[in-house]
Protein backbone atom coordinates (compact mmCIF):
# COMPACT_ATOMS: atom_id res chain seq x y z
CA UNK A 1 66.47 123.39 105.16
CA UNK A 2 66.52 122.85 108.76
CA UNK A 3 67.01 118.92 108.65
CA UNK A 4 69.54 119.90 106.32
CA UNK A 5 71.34 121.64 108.13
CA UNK A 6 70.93 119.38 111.03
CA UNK A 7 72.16 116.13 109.17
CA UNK A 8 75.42 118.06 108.00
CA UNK A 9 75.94 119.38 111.82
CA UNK A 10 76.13 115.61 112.84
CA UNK A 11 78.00 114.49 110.35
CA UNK A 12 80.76 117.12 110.68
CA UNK A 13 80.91 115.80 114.46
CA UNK A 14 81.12 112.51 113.38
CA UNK A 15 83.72 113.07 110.89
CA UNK A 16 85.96 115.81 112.19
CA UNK A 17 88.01 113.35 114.41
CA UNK A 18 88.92 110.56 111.52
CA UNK A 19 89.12 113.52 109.09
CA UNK A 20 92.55 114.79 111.73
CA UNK A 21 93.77 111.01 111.72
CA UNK A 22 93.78 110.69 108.33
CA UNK A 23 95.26 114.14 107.67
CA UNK A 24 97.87 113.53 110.13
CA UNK A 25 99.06 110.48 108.45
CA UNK A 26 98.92 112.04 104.66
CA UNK A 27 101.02 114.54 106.50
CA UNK A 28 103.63 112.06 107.83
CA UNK A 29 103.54 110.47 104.66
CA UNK A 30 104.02 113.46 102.67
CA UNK A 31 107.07 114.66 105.04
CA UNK A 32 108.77 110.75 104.68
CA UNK A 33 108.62 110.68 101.42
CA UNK A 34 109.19 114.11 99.90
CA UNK A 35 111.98 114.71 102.99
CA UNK A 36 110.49 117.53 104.20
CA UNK A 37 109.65 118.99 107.59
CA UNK A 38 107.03 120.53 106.01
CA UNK A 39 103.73 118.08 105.92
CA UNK A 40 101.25 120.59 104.67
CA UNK A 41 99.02 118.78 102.75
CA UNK A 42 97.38 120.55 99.48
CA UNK A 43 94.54 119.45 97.86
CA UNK A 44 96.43 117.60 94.88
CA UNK A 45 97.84 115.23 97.30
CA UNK A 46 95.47 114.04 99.23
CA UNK A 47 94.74 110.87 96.37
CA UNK A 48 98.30 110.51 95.87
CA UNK A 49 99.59 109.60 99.42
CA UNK A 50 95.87 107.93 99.89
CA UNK A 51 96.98 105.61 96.96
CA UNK A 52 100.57 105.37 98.67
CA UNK A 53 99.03 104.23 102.74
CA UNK A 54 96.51 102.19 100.42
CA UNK A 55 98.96 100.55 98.29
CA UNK A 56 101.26 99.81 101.60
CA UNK A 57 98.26 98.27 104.26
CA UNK A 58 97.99 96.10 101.44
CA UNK A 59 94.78 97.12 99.74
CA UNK A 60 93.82 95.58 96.45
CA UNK A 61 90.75 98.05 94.64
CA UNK A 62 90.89 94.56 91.96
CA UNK A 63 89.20 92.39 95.03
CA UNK A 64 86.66 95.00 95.55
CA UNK A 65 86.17 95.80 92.20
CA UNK A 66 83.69 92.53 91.72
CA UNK A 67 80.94 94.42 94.25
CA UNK A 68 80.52 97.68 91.80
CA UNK A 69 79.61 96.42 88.90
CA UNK A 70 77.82 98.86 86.86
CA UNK A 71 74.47 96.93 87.47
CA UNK A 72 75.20 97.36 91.17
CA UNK A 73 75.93 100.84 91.34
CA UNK A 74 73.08 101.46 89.13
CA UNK A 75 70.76 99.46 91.09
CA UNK A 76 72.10 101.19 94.56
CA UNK A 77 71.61 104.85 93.06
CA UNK A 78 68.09 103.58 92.83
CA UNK A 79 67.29 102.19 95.91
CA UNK A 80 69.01 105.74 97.21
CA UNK A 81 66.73 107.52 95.06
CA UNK A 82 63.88 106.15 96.14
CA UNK A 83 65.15 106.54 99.66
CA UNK A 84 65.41 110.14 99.48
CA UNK A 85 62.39 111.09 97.22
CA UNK A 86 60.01 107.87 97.20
């Protein structure tokens, strides 16, 4: 429990800053498009407006699709697996 607890400490430091950014700009997004003044983001739009900033820096999930095959993701569970537990 305690290197739990310690691995989730660090990576809440480590993630806390990009976690704002990215907020910030589903925010901005959400108040552009919907013309609001309002940003408050809710859960259910967090994928939308991701899709929306992915969609306009130009990011194709068809040109990534090729690296997670099924074999591949199967084959990476495993070697996590076997990280965790041996």
């Amino acid at each position: 429990p305690h290197n739990v607890k310690v691995f989730l400490d660090n990576l809440q430091l480590q993630i806390a800053e990009p976690y704002k950014r990215d907020m910030q700009e589903i925010s901005e997004a959400k108040k552009k498009i919907e013309r609001v003044q309002d940003g408050t983001v809710q859960p259910w739009d967090v994928p939308f407006y991701s899709g929306i900033l992915k969609a306009r820096d130009g990011f194709d999930s068809n040109q990534v699709g090729p690296y997670f095959t099924i074999d591949n993701c199967i084959e990476g569970m495993k070697l996590l697996v076997k990280e965790l537990f041996g």
